[in-house]
C-alpha atoms as a PDB file:
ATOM      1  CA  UNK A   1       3.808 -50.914  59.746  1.00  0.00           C
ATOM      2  CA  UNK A   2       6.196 -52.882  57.381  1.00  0.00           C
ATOM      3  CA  UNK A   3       4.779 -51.337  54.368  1.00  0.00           C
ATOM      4  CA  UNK A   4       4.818 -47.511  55.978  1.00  0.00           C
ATOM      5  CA  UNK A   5       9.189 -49.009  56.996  1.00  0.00           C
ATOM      6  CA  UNK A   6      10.027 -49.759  53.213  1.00  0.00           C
ATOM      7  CA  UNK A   7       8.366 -46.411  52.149  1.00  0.00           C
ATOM      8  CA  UNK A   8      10.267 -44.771  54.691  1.00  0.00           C
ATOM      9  CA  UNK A   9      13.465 -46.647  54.151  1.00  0.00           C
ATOM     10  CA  UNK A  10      13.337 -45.626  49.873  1.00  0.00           C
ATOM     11  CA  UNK A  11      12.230 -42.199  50.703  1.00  0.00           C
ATOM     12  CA  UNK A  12      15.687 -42.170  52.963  1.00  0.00           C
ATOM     13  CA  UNK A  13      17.569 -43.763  49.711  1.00  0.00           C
ATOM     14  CA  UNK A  14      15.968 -41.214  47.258  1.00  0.00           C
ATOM     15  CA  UNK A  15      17.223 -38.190  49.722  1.00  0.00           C
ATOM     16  CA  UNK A  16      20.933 -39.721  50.419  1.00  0.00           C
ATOM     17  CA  UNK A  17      21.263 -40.471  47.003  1.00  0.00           C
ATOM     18  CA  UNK A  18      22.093 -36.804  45.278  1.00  0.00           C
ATOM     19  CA  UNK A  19      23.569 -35.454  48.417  1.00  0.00           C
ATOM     20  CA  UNK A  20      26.298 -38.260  48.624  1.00  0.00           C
ATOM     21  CA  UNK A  21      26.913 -37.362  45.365  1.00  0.00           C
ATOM     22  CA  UNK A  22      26.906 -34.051  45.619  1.00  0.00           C
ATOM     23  CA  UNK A  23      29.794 -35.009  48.532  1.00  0.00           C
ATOM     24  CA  UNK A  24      32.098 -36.867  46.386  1.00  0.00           C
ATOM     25  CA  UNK A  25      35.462 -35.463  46.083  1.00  0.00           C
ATOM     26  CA  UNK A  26      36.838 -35.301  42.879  1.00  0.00           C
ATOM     27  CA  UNK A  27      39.727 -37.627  43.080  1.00  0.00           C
ATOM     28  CA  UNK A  28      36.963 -40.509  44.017  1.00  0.00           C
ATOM     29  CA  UNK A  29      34.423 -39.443  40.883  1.00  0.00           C
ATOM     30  CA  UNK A  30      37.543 -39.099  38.579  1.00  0.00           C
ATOM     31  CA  UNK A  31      39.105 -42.704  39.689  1.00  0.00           C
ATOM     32  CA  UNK A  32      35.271 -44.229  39.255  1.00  0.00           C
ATOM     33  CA  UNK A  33      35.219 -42.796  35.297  1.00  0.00           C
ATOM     34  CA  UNK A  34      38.056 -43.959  34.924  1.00  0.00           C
ATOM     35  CA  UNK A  35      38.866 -40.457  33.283  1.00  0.00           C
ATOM     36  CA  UNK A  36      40.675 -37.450  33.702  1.00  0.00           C
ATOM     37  CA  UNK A  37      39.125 -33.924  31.676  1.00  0.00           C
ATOM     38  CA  UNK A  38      41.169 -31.437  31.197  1.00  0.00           C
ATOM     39  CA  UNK A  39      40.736 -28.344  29.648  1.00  0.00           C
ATOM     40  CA  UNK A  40      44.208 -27.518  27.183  1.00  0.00           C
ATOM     41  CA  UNK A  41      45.006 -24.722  24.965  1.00  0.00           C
ATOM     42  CA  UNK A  42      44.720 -25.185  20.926  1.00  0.00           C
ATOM     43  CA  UNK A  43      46.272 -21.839  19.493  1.00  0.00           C
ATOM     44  CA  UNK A  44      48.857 -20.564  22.230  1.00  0.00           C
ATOM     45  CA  UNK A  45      52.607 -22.768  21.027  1.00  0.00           C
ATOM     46  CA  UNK A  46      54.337 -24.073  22.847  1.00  0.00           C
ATOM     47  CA  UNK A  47      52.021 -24.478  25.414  1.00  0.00           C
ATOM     48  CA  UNK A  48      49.215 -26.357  23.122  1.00  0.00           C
ATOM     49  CA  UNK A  49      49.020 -25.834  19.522  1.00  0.00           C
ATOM     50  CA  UNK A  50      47.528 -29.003  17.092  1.00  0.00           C
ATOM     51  CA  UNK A  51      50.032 -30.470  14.476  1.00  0.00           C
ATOM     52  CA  UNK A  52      50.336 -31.730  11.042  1.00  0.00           C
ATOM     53  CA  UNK A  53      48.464 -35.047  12.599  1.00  0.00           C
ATOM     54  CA  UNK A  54      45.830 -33.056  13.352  1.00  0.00           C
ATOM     55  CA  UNK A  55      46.742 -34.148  17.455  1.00  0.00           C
ATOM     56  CA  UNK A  56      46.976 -31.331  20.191  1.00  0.00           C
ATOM     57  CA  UNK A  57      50.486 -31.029  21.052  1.00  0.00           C
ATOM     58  CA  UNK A  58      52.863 -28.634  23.563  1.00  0.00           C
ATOM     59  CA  UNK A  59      53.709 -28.305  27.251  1.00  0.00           C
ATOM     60  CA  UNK A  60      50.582 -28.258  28.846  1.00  0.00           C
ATOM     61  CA  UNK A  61      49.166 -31.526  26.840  1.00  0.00           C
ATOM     62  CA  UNK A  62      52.779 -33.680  28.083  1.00  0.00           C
ATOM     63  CA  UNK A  63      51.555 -32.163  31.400  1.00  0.00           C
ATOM     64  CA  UNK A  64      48.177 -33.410  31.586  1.00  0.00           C
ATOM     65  CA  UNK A  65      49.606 -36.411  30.220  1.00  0.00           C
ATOM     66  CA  UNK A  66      51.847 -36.953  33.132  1.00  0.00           C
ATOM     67  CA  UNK A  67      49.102 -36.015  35.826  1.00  0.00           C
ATOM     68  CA  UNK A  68      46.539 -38.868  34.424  1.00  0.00           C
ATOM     69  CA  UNK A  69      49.539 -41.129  34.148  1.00  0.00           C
ATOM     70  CA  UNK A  70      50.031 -40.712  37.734  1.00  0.00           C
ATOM     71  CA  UNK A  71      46.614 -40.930  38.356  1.00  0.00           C
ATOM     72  CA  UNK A  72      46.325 -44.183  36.847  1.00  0.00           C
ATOM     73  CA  UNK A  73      43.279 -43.176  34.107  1.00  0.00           C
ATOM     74  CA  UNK A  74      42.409 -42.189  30.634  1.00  0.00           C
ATOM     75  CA  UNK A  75      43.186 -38.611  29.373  1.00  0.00           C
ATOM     76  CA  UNK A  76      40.641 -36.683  27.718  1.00  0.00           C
ATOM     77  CA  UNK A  77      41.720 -33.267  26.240  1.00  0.00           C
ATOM     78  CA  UNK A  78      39.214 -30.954  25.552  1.00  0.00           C
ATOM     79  CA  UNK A  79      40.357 -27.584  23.903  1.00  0.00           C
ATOM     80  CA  UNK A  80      39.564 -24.223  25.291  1.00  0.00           C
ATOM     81  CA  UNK A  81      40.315 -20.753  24.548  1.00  0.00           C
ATOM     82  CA  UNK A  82      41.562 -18.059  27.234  1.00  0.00           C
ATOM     83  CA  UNK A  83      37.544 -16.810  27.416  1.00  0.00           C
ATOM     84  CA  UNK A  84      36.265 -20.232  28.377  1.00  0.00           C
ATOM     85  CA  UNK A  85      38.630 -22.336  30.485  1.00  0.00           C
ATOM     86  CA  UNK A  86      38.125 -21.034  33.570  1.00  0.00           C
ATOM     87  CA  UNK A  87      33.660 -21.214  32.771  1.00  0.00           C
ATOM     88  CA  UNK A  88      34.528 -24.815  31.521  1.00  0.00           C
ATOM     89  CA  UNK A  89      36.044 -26.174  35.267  1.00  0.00           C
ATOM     90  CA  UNK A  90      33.313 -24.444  37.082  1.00  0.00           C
ATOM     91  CA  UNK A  91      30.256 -25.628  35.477  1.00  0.00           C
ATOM     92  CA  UNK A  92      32.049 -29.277  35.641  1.00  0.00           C
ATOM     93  CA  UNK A  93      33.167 -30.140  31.863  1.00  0.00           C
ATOM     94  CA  UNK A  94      36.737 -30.575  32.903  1.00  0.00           C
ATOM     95  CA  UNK A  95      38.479 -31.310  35.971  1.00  0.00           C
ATOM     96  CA  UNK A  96      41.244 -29.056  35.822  1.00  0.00           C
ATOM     97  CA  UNK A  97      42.696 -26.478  33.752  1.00  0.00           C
ATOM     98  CA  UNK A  98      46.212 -26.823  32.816  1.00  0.00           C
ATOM     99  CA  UNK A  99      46.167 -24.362  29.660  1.00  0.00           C
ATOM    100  CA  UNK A 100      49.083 -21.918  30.524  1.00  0.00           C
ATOM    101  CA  UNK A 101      46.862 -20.403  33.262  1.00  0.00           C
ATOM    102  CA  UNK A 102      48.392 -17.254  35.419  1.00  0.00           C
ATOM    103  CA  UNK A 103      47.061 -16.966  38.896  1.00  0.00           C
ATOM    104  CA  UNK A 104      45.366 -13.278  40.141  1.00  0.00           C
ATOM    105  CA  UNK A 105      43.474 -11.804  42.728  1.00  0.00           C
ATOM    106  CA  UNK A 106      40.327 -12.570  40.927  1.00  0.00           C
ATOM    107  CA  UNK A 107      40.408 -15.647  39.962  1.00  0.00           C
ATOM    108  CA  UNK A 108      41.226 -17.134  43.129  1.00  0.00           C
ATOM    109  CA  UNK A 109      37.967 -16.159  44.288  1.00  0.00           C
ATOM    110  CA  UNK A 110      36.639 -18.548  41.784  1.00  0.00           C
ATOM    111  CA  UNK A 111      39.183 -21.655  41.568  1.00  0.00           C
ATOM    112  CA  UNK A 112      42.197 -22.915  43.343  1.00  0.00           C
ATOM    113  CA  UNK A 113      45.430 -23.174  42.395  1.00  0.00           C
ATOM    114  CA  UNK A 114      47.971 -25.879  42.582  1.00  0.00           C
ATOM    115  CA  UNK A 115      51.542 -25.054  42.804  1.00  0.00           C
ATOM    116  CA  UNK A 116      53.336 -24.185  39.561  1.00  0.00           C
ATOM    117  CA  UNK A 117      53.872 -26.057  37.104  1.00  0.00           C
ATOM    118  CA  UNK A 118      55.880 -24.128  34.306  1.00  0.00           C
ATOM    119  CA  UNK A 119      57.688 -21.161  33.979  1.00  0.00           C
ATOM    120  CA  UNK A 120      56.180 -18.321  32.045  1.00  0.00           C
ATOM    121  CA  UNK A 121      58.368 -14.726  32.566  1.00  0.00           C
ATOM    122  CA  UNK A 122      59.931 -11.926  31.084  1.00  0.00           C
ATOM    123  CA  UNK A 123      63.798 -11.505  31.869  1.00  0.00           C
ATOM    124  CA  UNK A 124      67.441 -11.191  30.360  1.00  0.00           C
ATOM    125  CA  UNK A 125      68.743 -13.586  27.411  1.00  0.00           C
ATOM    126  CA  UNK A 126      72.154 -13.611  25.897  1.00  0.00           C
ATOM    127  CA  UNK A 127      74.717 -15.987  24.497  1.00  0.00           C
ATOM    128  CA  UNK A 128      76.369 -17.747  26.997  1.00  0.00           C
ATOM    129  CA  UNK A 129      79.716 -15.905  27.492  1.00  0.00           C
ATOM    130  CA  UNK A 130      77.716 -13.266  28.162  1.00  0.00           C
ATOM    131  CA  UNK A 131      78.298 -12.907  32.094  1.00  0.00           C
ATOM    132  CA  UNK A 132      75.094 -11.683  33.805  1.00  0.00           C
ATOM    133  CA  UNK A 133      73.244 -12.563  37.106  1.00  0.00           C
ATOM    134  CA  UNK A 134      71.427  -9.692  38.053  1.00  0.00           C
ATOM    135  CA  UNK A 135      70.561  -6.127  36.735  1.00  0.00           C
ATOM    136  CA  UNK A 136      73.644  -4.315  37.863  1.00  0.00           C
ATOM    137  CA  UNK A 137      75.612  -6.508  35.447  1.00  0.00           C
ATOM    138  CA  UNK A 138      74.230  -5.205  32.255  1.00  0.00           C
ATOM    139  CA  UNK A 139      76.204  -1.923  33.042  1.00  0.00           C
ATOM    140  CA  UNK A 140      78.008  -1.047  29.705  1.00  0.00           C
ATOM    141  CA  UNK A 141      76.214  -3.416  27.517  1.00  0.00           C
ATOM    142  CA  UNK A 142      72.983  -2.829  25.049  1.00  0.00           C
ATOM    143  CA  UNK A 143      69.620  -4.714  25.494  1.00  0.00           C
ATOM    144  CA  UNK A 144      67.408  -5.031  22.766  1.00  0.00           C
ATOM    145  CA  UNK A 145      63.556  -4.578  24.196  1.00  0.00           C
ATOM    146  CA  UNK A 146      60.579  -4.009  22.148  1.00  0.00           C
ATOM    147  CA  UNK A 147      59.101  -0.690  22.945  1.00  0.00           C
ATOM    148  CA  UNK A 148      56.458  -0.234  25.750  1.00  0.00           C
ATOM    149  CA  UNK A 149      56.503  -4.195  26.399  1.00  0.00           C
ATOM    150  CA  UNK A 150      56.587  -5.554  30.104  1.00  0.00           C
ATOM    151  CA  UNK A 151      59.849  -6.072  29.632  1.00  0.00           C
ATOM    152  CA  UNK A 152      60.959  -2.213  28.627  1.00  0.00           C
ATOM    153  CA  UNK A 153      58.744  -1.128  31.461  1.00  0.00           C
ATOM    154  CA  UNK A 154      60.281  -3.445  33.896  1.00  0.00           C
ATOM    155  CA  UNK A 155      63.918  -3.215  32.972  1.00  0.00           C
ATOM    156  CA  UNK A 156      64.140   0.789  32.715  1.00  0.00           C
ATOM    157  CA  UNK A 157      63.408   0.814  36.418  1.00  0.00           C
ATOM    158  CA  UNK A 158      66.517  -1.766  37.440  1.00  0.00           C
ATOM    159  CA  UNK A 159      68.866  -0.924  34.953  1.00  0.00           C
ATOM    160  CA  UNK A 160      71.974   0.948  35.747  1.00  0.00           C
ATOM    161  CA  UNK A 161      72.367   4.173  33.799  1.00  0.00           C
ATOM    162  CA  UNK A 162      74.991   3.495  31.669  1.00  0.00           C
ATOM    163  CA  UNK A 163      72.769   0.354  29.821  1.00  0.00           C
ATOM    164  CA  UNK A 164      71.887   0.909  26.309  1.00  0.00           C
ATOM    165  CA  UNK A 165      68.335   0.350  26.002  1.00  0.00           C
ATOM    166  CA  UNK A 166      67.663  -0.225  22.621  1.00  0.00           C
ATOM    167  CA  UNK A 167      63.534  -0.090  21.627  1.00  0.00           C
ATOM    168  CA  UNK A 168      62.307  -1.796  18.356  1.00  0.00           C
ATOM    169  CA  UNK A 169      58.495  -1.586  17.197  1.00  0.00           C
ATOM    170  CA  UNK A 170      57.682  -4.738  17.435  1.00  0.00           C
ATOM    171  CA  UNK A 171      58.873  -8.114  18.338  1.00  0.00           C
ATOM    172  CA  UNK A 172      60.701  -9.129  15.325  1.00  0.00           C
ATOM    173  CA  UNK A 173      62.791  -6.210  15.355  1.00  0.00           C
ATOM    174  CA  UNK A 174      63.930  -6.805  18.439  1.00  0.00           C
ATOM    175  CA  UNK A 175      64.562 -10.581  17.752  1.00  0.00           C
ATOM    176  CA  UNK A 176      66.621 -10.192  15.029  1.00  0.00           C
ATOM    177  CA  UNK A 177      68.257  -7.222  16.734  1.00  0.00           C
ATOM    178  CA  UNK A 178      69.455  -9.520  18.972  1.00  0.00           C
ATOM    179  CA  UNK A 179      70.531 -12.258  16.278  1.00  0.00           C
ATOM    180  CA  UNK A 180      72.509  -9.779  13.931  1.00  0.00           C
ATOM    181  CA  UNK A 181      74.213  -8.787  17.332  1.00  0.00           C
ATOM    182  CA  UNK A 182      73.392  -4.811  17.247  1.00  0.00           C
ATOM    183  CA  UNK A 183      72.743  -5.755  20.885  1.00  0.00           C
ATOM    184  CA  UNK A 184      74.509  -7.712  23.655  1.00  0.00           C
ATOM    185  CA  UNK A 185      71.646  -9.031  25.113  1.00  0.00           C
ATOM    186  CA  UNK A 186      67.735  -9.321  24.706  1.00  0.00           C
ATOM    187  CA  UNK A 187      64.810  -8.829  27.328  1.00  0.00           C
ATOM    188  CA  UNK A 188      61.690 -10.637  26.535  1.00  0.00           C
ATOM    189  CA  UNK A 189      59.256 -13.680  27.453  1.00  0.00           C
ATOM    190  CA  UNK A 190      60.464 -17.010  27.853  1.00  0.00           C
ATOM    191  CA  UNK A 191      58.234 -17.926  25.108  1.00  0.00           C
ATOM    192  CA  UNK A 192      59.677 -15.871  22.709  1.00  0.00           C
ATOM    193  CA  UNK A 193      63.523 -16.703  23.530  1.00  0.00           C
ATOM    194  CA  UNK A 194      62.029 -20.544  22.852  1.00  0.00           C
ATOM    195  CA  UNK A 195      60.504 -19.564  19.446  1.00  0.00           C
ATOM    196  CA  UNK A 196      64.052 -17.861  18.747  1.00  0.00           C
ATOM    197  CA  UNK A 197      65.840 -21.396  20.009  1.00  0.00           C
ATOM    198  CA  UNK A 198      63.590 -23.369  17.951  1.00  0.00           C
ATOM    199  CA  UNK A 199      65.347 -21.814  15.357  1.00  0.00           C
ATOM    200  CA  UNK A 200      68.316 -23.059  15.909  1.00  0.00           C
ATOM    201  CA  UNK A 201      70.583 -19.707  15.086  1.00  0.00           C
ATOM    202  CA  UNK A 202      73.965 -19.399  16.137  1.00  0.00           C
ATOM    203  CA  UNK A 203      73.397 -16.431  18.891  1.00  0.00           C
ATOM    204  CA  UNK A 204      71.529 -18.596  21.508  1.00  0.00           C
ATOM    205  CA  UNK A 205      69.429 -17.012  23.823  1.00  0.00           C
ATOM    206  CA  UNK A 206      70.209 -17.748  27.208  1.00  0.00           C
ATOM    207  CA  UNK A 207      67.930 -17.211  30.610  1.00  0.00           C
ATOM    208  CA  UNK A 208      70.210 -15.065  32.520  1.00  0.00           C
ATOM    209  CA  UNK A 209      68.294 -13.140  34.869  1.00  0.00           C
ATOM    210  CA  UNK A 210      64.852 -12.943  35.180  1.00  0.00           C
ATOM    211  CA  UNK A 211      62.624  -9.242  35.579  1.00  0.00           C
ATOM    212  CA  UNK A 212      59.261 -10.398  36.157  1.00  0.00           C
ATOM    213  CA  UNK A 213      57.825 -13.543  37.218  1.00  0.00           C
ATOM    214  CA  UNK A 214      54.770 -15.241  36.321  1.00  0.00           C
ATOM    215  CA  UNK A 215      54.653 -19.269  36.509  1.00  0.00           C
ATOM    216  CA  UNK A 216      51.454 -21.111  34.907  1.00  0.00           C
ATOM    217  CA  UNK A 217      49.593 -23.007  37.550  1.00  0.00           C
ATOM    218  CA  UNK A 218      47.236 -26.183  37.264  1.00  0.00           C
ATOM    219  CA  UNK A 219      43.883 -24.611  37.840  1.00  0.00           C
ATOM    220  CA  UNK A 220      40.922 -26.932  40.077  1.00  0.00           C
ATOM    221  CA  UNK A 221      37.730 -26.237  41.516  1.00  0.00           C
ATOM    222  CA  UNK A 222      37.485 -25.021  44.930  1.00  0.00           C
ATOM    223  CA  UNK A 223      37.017 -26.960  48.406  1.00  0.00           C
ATOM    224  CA  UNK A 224      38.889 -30.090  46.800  1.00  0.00           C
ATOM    225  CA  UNK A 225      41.727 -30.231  49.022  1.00  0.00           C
ATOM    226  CA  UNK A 226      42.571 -33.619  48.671  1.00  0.00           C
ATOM    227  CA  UNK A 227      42.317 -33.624  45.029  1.00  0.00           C
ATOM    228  CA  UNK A 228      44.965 -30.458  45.277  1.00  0.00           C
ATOM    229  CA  UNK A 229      47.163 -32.167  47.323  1.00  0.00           C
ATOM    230  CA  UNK A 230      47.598 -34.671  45.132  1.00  0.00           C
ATOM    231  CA  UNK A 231      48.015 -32.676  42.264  1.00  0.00           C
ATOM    232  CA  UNK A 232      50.768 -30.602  43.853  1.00  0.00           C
ATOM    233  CA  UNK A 233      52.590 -33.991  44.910  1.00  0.00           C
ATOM    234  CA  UNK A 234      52.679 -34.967  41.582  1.00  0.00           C
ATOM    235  CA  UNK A 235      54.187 -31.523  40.562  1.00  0.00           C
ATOM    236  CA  UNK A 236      56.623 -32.022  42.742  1.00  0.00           C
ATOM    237  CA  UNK A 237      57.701 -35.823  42.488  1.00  0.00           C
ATOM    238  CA  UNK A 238      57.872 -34.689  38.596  1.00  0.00           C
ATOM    239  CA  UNK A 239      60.154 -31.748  39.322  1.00  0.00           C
ATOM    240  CA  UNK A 240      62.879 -33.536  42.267  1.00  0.00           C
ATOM    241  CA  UNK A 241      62.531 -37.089  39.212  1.00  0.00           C
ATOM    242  CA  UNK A 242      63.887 -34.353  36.606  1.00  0.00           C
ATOM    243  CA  UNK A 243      60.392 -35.623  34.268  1.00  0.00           C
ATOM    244  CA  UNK A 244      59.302 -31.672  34.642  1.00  0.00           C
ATOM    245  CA  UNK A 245      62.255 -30.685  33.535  1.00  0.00           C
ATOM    246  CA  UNK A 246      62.363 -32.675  30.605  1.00  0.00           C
ATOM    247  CA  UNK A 247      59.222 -31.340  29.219  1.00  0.00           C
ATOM    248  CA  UNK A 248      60.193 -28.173  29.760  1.00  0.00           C
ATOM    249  CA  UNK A 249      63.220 -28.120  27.592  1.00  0.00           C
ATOM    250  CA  UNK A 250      61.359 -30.090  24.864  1.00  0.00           C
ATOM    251  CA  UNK A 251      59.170 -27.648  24.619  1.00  0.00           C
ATOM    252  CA  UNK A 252      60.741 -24.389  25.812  1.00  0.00           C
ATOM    253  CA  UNK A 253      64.292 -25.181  25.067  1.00  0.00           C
ATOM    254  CA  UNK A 254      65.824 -23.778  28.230  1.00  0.00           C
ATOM    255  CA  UNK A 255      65.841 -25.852  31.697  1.00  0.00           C
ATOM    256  CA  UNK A 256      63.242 -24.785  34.152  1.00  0.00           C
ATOM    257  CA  UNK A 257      64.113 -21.797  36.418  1.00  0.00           C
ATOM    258  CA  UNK A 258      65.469 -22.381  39.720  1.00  0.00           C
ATOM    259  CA  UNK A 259      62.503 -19.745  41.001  1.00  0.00           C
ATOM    260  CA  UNK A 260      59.922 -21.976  39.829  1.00  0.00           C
END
């Protein structure tokens, strides 16, 4: 009888084992490592690009940064590309995704979604004594947009008729449109207005208005609502602490939006 007890009582180990494994939520597996995976963009500035040092740099690595920082453990980057990020989180070689990652239909069948975390739309730049809010206050002035561009689509619908629409070829075109001044005002990506303020030049331009929104969210693995949670507190403790805000205008050059 004690023999057929201890068989019993390993076989019982052996079974509970893997399944309260399989059980563990990923905050407690994460704290126990000691490690926090993420999966970060290598090729897509200023988001995550890798620099003279050789060391991945950009928004989304001070990001991760900050979330294993508040998670009290190590940071391991591991670079992805836009194919692979998402297969990367679901087969379990990262923990999260933070790699400029837009959220869709689709995808949220597959992963979840913390709240956003950075700003990524197309809208209205311009100098600052340039006085625009909304749409209706571009009537009479020119906006340099690069032809067939979100931007051009989304802008010909809300503009008044009296706007001058001006359509380049390509991006470049319609940058330096906009810093020769052959146009008031520019509508593009926040990325690109960034690139054009990392320059330095002395038409600056700024986020007036914005035409289409599409923030970049922290991507996770679904049923980990605890490990979300946490995630989106430390979103938001980074945004009301003004820390968010700082990494976006390192890196951006332009505050974050208040429609974040």
């Amino acid at each position: 009888m004690k023999q057929f007890l201890k068989v019993a009582v390993a076989a019982a180990t052996i079974l509970t084992a893997p399944l309260g494994a399989a059980w563990a939520g990923a905050l407690d597996t994460i704290a126990e490592a000691g490690v926090l995976k993420v999966a970060v963009p290598q090729d897509f500035p200023p988001f995550g690009t890798v620099g003279t040092d050789m060391q991945p740099k950009g928004y989304d690595i001070d990001m991760a940064a900050l979330i294993a920082e508040n998670l009290g453990v190590e940071l391991e980057l591991v670079p992805v590309a836009s194919s692979n990020r998402i297969p990367y989180l679901t087969t379990g070689k990262v923990d999260l995704v933070i790699s400029s990652l837009g959220k869709n239909p689709d995808r949220e069948k597959v992963i979840d979604f913390s709240d956003p975390y950075a700003p990524f739309y197309n809208g209205v730049f311009g100098p600052a004594d340039f006085s625009v809010e909304k749409a209706e206050d571009l009537s009479g002035m020119s906006v340099g947009v690069t032809r067939g561009a979100i931007e051009d689509l989304e802008l010909s619908k809300i503009a008044p008729s009296d706007v001058d629409i001006k359509r380049y070829e390509d991006n470049n075109g319609t940058i330096s449109a906009f810093l020769s001044g052959q146009v008031d005002l520019i509508a593009t990506g926040n990325v690109t207005a960034a690139a054009i303020i990392e320059r330095d030049p002395p038409r600056k331009p700024e986020p007036k208005f914005l035409i289409k929104n599409s923030p970049c969210y922290v991507g996770l693995n679904k049923d980990e609502a605890a490990f979300k949670e946490k995630i989106n507190e430390i979103i938001a403790t980074s945004i009301a602490d003004g820390s968010l805000n700082e990494i976006a205008v390192k890196w951006l050059g332009i505050p974050l939006p208040k429609e974040l």
